[in-house]
PDB file of N, CA and C in Angstrom:
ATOM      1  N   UNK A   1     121.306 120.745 107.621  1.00  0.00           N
ATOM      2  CA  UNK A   1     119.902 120.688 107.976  1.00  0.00           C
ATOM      3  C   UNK A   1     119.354 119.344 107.552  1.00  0.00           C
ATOM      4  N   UNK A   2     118.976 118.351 108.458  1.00  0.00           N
ATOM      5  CA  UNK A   2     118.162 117.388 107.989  1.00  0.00           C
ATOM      6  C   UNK A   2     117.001 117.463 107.623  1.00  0.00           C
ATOM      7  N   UNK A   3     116.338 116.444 106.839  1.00  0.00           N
ATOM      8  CA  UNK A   3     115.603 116.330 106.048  1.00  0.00           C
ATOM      9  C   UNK A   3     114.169 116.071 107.074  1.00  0.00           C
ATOM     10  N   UNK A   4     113.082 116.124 107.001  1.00  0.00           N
ATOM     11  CA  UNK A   4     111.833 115.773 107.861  1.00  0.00           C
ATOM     12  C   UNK A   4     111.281 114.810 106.852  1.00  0.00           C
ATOM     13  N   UNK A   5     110.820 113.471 107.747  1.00  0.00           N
ATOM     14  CA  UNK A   5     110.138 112.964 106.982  1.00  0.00           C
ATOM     15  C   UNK A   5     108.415 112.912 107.333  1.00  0.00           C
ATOM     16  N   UNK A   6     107.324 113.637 106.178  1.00  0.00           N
ATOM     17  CA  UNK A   6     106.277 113.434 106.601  1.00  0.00           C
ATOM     18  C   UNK A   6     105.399 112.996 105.981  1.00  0.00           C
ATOM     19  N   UNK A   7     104.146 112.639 106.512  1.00  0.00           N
ATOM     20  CA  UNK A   7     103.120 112.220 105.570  1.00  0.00           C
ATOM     21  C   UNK A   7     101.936 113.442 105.055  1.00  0.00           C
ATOM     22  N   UNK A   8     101.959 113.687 104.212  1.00  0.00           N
ATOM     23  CA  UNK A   8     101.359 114.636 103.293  1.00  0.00           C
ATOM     24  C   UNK A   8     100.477 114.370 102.190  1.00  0.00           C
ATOM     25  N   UNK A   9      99.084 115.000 102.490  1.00  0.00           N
ATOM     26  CA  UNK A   9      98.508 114.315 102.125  1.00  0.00           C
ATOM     27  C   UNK A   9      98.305 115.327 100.946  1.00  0.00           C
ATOM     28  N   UNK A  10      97.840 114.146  99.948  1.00  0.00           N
ATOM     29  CA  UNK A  10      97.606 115.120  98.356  1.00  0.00           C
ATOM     30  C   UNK A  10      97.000 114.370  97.865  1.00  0.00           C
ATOM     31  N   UNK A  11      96.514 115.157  96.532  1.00  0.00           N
ATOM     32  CA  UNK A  11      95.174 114.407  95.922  1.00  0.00           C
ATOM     33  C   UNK A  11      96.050 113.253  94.414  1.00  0.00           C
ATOM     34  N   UNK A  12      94.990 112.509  94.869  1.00  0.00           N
ATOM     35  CA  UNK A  12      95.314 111.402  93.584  1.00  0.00           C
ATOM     36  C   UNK A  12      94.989 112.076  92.455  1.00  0.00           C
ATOM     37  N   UNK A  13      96.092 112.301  91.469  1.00  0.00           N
ATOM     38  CA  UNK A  13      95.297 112.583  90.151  1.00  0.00           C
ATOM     39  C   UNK A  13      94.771 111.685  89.699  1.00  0.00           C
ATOM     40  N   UNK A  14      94.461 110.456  89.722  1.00  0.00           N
ATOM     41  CA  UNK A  14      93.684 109.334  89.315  1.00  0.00           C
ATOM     42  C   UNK A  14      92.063 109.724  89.481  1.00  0.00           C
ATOM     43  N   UNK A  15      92.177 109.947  91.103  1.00  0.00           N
ATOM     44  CA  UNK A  15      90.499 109.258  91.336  1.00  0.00           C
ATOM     45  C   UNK A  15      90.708 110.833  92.477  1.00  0.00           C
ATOM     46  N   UNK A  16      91.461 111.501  92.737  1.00  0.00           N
ATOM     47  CA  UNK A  16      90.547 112.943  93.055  1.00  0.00           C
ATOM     48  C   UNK A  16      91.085 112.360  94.786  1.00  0.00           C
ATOM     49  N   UNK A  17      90.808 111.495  94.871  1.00  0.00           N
ATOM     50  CA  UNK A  17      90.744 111.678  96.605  1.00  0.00           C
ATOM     51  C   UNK A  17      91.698 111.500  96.839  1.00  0.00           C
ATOM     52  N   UNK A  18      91.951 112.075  98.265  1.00  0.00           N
ATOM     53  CA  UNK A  18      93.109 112.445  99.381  1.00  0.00           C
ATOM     54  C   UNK A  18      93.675 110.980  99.440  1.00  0.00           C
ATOM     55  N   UNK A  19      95.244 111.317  99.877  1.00  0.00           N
ATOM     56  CA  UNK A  19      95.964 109.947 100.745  1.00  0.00           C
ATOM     57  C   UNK A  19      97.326 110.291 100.709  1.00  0.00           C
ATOM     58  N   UNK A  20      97.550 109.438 101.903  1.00  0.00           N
ATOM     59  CA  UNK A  20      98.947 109.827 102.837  1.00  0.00           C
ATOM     60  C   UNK A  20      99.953 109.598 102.000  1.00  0.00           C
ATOM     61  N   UNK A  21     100.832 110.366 101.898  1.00  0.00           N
ATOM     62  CA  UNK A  21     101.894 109.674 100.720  1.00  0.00           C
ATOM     63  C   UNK A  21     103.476 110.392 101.777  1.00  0.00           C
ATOM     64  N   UNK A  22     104.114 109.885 102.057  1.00  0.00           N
ATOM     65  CA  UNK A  22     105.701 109.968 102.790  1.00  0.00           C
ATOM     66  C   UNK A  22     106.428 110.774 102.032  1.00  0.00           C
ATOM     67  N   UNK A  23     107.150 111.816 102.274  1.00  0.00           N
ATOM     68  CA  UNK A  23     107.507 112.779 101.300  1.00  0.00           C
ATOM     69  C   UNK A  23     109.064 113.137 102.052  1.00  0.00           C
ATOM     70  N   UNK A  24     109.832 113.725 102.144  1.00  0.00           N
ATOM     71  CA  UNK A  24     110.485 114.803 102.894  1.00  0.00           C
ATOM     72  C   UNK A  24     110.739 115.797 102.343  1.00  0.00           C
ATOM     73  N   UNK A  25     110.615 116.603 103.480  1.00  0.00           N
ATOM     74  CA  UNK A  25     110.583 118.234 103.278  1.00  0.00           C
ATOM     75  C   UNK A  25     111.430 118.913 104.589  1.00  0.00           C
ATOM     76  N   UNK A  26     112.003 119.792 103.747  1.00  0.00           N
ATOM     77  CA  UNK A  26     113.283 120.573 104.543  1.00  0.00           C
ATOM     78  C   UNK A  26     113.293 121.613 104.287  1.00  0.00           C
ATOM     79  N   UNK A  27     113.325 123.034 105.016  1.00  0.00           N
ATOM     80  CA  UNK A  27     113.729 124.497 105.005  1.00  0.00           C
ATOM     81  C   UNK A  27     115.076 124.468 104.319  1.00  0.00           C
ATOM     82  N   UNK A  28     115.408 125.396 103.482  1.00  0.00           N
ATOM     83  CA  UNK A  28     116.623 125.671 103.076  1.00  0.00           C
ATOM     84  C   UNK A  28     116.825 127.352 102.918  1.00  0.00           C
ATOM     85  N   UNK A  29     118.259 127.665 102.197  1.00  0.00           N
ATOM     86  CA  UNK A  29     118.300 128.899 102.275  1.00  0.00           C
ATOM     87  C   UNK A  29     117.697 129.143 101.182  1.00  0.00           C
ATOM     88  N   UNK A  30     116.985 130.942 101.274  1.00  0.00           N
ATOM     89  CA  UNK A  30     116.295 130.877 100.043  1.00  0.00           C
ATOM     90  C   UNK A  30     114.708 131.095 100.024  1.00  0.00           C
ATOM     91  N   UNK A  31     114.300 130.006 101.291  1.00  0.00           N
ATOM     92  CA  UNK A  31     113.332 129.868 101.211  1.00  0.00           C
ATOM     93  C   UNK A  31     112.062 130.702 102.052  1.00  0.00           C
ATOM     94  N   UNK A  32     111.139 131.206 101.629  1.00  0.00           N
ATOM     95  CA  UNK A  32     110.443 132.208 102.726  1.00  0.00           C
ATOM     96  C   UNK A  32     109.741 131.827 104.048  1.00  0.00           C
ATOM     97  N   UNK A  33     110.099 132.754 104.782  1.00  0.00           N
ATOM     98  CA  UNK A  33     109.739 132.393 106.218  1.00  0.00           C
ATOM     99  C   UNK A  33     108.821 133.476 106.572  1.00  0.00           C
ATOM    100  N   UNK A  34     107.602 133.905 107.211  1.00  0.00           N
ATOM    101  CA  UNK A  34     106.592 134.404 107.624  1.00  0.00           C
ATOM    102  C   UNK A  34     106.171 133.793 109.441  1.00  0.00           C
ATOM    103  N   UNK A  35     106.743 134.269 109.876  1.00  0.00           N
ATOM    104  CA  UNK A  35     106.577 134.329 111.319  1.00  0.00           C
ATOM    105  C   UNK A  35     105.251 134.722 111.255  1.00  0.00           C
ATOM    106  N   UNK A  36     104.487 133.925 112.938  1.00  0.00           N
ATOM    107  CA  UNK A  36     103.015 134.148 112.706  1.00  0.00           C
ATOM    108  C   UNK A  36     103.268 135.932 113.813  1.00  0.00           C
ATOM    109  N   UNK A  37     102.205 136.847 113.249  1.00  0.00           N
ATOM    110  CA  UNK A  37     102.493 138.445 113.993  1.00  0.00           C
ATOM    111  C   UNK A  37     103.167 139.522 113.243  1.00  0.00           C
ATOM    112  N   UNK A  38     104.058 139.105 112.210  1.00  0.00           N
ATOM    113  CA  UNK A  38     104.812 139.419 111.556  1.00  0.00           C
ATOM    114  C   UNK A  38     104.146 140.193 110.272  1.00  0.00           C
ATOM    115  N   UNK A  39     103.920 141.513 110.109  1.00  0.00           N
ATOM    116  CA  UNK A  39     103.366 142.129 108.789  1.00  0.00           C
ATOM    117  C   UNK A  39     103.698 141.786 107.687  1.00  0.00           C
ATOM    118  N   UNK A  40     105.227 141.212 107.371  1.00  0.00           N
ATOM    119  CA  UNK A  40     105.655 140.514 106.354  1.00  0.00           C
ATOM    120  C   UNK A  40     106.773 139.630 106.414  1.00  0.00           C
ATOM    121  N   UNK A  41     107.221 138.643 105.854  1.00  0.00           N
ATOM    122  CA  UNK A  41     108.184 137.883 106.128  1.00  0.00           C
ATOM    123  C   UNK A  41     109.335 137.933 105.299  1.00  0.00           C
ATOM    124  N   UNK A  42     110.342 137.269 105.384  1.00  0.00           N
ATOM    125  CA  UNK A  42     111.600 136.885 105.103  1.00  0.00           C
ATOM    126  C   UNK A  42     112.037 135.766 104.595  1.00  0.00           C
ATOM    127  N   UNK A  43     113.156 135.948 103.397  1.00  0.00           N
ATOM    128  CA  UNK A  43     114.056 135.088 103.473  1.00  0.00           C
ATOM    129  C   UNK A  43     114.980 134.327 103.707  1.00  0.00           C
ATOM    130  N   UNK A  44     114.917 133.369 103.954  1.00  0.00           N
ATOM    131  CA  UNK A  44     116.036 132.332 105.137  1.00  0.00           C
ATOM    132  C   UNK A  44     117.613 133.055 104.497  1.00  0.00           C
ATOM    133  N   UNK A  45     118.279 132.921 105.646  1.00  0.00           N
ATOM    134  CA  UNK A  45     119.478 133.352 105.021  1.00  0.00           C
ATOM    135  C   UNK A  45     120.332 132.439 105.870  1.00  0.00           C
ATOM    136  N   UNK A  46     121.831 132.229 105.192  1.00  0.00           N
ATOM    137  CA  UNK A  46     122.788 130.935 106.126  1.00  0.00           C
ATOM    138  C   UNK A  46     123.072 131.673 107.193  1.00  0.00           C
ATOM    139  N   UNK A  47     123.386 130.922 108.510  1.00  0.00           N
ATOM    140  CA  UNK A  47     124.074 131.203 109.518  1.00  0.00           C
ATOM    141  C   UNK A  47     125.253 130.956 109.599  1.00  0.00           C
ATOM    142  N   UNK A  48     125.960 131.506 110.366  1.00  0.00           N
ATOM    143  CA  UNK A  48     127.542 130.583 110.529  1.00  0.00           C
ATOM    144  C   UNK A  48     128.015 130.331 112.099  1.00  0.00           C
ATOM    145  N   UNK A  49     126.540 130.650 112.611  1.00  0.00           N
ATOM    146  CA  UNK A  49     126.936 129.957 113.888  1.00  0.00           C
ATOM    147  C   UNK A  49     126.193 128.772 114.295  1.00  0.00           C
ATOM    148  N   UNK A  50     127.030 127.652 114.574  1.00  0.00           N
ATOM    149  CA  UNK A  50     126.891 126.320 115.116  1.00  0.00           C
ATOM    150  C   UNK A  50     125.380 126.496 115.493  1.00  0.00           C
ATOM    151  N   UNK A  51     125.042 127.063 116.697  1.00  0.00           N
ATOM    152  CA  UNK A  51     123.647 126.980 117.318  1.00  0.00           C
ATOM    153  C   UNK A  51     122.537 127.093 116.161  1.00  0.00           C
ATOM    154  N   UNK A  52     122.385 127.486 115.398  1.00  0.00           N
ATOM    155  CA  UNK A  52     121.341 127.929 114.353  1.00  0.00           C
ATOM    156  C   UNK A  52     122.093 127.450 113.060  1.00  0.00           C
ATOM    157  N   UNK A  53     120.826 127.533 112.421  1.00  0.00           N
ATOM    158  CA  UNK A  53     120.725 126.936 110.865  1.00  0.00           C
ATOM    159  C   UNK A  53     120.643 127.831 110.193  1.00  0.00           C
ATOM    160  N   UNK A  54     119.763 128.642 110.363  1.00  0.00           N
ATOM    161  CA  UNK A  54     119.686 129.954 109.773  1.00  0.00           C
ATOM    162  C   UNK A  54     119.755 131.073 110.321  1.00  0.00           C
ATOM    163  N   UNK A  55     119.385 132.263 109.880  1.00  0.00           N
ATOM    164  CA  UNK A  55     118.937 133.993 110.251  1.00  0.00           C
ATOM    165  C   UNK A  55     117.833 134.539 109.338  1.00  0.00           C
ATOM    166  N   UNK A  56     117.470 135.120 110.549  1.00  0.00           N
ATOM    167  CA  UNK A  56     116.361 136.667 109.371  1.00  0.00           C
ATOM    168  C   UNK A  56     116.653 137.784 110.048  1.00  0.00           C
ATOM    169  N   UNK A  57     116.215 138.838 108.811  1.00  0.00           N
ATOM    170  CA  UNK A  57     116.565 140.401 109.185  1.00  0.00           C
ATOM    171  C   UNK A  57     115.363 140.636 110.249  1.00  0.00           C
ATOM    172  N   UNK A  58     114.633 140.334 110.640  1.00  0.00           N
ATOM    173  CA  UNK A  58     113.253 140.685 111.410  1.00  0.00           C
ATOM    174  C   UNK A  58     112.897 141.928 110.924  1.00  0.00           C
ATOM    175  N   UNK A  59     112.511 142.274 109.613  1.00  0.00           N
ATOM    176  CA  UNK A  59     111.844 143.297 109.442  1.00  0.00           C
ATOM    177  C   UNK A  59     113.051 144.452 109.302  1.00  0.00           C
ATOM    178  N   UNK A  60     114.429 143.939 109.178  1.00  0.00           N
ATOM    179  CA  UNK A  60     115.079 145.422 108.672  1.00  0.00           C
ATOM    180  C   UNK A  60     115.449 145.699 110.622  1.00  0.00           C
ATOM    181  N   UNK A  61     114.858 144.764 111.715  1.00  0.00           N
ATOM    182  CA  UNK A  61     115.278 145.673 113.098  1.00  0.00           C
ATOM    183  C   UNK A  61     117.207 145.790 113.565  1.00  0.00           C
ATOM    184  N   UNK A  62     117.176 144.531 112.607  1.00  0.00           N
ATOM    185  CA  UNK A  62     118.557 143.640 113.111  1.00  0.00           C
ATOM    186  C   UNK A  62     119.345 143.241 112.169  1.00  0.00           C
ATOM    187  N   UNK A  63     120.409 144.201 111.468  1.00  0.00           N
ATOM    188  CA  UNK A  63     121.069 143.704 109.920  1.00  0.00           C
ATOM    189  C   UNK A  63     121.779 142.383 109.847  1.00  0.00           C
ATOM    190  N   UNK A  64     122.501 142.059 111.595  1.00  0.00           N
ATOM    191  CA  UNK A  64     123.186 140.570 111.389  1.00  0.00           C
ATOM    192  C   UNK A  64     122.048 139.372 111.197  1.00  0.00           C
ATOM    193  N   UNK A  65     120.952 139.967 111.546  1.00  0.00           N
ATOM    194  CA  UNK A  65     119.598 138.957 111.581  1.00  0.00           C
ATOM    195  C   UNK A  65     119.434 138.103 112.995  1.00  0.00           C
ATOM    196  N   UNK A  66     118.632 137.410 112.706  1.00  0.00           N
ATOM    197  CA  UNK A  66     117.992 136.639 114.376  1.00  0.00           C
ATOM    198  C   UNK A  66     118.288 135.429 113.978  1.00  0.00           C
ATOM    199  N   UNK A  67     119.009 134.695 115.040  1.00  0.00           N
ATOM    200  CA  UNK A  67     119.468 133.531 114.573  1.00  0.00           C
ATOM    201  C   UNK A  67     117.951 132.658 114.921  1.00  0.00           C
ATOM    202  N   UNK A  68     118.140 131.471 113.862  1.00  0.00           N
ATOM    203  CA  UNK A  68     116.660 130.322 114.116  1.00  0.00           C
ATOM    204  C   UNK A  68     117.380 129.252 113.723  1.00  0.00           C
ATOM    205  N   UNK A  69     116.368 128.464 114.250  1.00  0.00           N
ATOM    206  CA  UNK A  69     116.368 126.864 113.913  1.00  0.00           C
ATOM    207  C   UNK A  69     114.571 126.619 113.534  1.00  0.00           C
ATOM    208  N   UNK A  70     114.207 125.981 112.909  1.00  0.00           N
ATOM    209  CA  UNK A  70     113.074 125.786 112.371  1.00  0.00           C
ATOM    210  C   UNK A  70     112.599 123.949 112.735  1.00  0.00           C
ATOM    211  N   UNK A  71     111.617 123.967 112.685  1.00  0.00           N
ATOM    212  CA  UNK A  71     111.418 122.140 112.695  1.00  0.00           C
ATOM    213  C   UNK A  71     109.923 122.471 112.196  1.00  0.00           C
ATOM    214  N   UNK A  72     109.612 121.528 111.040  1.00  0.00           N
ATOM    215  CA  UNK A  72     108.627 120.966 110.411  1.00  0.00           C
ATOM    216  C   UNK A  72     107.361 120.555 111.268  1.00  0.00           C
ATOM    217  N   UNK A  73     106.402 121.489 111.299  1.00  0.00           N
ATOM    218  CA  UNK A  73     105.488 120.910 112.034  1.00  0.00           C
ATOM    219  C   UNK A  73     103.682 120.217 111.597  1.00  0.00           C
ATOM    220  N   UNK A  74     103.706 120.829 110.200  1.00  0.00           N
ATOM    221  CA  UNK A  74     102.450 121.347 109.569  1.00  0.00           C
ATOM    222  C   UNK A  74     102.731 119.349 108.955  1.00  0.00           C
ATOM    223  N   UNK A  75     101.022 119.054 108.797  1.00  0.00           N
ATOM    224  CA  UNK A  75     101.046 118.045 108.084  1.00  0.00           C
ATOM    225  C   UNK A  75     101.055 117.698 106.427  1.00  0.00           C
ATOM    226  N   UNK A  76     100.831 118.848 106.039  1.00  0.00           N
ATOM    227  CA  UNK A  76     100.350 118.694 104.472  1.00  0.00           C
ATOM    228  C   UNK A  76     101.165 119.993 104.181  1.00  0.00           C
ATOM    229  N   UNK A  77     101.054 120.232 102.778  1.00  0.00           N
ATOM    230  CA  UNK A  77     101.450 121.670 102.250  1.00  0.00           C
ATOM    231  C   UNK A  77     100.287 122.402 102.027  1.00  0.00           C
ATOM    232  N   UNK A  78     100.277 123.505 102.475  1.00  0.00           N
ATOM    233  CA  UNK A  78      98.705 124.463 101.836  1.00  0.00           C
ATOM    234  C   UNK A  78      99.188 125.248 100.659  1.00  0.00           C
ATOM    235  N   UNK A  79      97.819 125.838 100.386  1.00  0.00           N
ATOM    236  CA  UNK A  79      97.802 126.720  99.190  1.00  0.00           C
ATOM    237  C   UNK A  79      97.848 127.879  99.893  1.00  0.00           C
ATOM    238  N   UNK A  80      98.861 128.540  99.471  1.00  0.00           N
ATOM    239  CA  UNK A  80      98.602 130.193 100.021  1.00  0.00           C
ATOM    240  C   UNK A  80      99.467 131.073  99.344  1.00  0.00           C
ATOM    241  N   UNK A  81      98.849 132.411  98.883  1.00  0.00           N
ATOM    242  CA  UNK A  81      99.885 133.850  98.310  1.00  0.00           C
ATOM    243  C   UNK A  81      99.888 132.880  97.165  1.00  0.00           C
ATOM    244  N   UNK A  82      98.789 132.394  96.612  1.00  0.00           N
ATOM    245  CA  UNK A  82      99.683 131.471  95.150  1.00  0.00           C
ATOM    246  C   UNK A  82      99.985 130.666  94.757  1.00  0.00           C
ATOM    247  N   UNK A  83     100.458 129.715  95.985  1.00  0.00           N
ATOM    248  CA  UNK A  83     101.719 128.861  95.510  1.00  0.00           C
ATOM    249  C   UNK A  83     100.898 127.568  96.863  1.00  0.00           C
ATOM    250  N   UNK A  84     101.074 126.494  96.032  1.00  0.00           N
ATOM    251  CA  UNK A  84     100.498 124.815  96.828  1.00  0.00           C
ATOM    252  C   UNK A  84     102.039 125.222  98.019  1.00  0.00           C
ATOM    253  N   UNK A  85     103.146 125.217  98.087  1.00  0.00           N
ATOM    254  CA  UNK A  85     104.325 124.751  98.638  1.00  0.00           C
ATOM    255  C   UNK A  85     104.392 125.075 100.215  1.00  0.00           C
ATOM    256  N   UNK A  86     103.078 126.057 100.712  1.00  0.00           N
ATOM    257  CA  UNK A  86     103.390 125.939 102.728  1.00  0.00           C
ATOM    258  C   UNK A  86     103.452 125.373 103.517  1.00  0.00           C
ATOM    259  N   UNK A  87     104.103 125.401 104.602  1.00  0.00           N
ATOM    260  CA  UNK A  87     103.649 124.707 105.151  1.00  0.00           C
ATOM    261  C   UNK A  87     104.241 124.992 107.059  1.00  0.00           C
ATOM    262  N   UNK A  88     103.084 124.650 107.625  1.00  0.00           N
ATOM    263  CA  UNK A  88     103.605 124.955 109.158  1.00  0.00           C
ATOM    264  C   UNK A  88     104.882 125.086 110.292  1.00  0.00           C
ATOM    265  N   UNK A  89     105.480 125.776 110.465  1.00  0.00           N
ATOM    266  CA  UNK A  89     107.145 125.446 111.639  1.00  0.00           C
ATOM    267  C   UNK A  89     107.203 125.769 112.794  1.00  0.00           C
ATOM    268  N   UNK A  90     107.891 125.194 113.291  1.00  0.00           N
ATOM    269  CA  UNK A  90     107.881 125.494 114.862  1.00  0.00           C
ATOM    270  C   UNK A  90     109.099 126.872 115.010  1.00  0.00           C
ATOM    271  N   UNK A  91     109.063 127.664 114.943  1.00  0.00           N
ATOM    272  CA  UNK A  91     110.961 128.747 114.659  1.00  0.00           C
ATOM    273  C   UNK A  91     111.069 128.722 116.346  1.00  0.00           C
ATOM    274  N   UNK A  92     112.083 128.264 116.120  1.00  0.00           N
ATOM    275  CA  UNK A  92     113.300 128.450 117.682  1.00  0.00           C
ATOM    276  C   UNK A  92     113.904 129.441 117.375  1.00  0.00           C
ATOM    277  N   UNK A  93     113.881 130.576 118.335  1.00  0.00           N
ATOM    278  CA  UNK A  93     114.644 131.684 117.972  1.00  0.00           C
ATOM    279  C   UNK A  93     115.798 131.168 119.265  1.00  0.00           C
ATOM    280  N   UNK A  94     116.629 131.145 118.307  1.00  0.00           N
ATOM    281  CA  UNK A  94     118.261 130.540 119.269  1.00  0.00           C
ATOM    282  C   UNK A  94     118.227 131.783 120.633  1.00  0.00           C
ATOM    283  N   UNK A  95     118.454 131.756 121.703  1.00  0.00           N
ATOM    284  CA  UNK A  95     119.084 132.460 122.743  1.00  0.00           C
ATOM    285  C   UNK A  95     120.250 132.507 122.791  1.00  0.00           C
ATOM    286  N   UNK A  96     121.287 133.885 122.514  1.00  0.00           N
ATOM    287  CA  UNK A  96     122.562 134.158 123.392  1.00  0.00           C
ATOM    288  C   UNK A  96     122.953 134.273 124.379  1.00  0.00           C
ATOM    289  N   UNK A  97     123.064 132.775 125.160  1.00  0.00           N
ATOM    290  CA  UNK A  97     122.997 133.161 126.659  1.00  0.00           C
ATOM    291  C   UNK A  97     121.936 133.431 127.587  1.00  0.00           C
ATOM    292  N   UNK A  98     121.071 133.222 126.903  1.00  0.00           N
ATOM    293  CA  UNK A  98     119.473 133.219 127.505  1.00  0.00           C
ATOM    294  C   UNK A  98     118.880 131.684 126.757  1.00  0.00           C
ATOM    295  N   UNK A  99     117.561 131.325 127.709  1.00  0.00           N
ATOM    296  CA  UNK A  99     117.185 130.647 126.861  1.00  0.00           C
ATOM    297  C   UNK A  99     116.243 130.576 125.430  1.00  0.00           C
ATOM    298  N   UNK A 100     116.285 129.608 124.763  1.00  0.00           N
ATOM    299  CA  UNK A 100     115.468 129.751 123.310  1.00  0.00           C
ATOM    300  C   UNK A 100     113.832 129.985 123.242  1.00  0.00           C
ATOM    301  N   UNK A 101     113.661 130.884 122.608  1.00  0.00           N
ATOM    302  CA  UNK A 101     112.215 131.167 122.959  1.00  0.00           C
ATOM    303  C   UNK A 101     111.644 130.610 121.176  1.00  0.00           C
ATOM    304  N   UNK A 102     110.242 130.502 121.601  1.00  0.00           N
ATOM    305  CA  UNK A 102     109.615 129.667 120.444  1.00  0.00           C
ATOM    306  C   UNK A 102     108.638 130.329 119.583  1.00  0.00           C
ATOM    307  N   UNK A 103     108.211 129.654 118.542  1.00  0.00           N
ATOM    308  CA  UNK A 103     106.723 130.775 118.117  1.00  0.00           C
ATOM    309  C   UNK A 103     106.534 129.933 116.717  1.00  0.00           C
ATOM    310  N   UNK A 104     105.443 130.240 116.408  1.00  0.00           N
ATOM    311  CA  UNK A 104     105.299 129.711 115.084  1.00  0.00           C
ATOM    312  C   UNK A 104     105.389 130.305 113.644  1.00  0.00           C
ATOM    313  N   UNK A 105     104.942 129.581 112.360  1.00  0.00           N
ATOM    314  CA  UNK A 105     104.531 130.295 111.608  1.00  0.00           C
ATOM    315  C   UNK A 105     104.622 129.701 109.817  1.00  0.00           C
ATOM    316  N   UNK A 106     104.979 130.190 109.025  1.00  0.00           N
ATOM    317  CA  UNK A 106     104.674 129.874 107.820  1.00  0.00           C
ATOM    318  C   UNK A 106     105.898 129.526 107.141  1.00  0.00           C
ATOM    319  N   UNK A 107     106.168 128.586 106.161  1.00  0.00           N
ATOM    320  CA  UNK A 107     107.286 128.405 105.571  1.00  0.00           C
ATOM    321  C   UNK A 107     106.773 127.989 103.547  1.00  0.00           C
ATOM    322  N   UNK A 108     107.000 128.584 103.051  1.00  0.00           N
ATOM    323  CA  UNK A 108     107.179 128.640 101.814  1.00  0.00           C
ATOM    324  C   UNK A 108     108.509 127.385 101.611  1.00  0.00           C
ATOM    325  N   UNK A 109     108.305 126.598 101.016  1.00  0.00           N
ATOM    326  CA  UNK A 109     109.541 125.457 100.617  1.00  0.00           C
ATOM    327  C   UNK A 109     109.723 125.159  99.095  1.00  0.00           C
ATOM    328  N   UNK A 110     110.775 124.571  99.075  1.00  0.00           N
ATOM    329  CA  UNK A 110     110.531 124.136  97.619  1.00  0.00           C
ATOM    330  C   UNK A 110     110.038 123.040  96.989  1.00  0.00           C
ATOM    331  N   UNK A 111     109.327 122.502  98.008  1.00  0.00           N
ATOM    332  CA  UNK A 111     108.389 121.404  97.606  1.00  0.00           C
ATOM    333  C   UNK A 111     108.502 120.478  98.250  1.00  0.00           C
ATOM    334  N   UNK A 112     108.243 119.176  98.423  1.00  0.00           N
ATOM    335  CA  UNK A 112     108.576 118.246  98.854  1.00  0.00           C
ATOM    336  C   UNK A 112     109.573 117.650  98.098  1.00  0.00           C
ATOM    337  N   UNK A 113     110.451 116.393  98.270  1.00  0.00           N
ATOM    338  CA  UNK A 113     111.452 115.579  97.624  1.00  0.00           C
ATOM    339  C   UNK A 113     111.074 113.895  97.767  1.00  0.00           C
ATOM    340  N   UNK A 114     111.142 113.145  96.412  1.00  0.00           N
ATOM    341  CA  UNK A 114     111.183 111.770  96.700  1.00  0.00           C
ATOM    342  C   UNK A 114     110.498 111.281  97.461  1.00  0.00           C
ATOM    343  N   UNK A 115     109.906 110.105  96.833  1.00  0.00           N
ATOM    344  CA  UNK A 115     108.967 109.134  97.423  1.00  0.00           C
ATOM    345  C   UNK A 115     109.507 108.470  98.129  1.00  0.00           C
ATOM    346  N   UNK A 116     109.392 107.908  98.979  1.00  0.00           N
ATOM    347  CA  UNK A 116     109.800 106.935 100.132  1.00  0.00           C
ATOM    348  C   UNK A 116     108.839 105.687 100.320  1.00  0.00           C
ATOM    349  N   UNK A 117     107.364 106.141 100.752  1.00  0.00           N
ATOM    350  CA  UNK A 117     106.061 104.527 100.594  1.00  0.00           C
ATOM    351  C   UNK A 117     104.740 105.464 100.445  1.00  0.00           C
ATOM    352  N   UNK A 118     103.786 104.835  99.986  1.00  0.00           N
ATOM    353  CA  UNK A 118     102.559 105.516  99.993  1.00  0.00           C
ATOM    354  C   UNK A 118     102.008 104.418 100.870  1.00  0.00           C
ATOM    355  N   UNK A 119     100.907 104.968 101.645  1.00  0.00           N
ATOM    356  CA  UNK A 119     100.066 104.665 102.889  1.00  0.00           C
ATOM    357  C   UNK A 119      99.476 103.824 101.960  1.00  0.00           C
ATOM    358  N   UNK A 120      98.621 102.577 102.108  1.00  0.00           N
ATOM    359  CA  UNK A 120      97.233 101.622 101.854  1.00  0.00           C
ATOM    360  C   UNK A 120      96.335 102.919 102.061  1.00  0.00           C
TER     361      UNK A 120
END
């Protein structure tokens, strides 16, 4: 799974105000996934098929799980359930032989990683 690189904005502990700072952030296993529709969400779990990165149980419907691919879509991390670390995804639900259908929703991460440049 590659890494996304984005700009995310967070507060200066200095002086309080916002600014763009380059971060990357990546889904891994582990990490919670909340499909938007979804009464409750899931934990990423590995795949082992080529097409997808990951799986979820969808709610207990499907024990091998639903295969996904995820891509980073949200600009910042929000606060939510608790925790600063959400943040927006695009979930590709892989197709077997059909095509991939799309949808959004919530991703719990483990934070961002390493500085790269901060914006002027």
């Amino acid at each position: 799974m590659t890494k996304t690189k984005k700009t995310l904005f967070l507060a200066d502990p200095g002086t309080g105000y916002w600014k763009g700072v380059d971060r990357l952030v990546a889904p891994s296993v582990g990490n919670f996934l909340e499909p938007d529709g979804w009464s409750f969400g899931e934990l990423l779990s590995e795949s082992d098929w080529d097409a997808a990165d990951f799986r979820v149980c969808g709610n207990g419907h499907d024990p091998s799980g639903y295969a996904i691919k995820l891509e980073i879509t949200g600009r910042d991390l929000r606060y939510r359930h608790g925790s600063l670390n959400w943040v927006r995804v695009r979930i590709v639900w892989v197709g077997d032989g059909e095509p991939d259908t799309f949808s959004g929703g919530w991703l719990k991460t483990d934070g961002y990683e390493e500085t790269l440049s901060e914006t002027p």
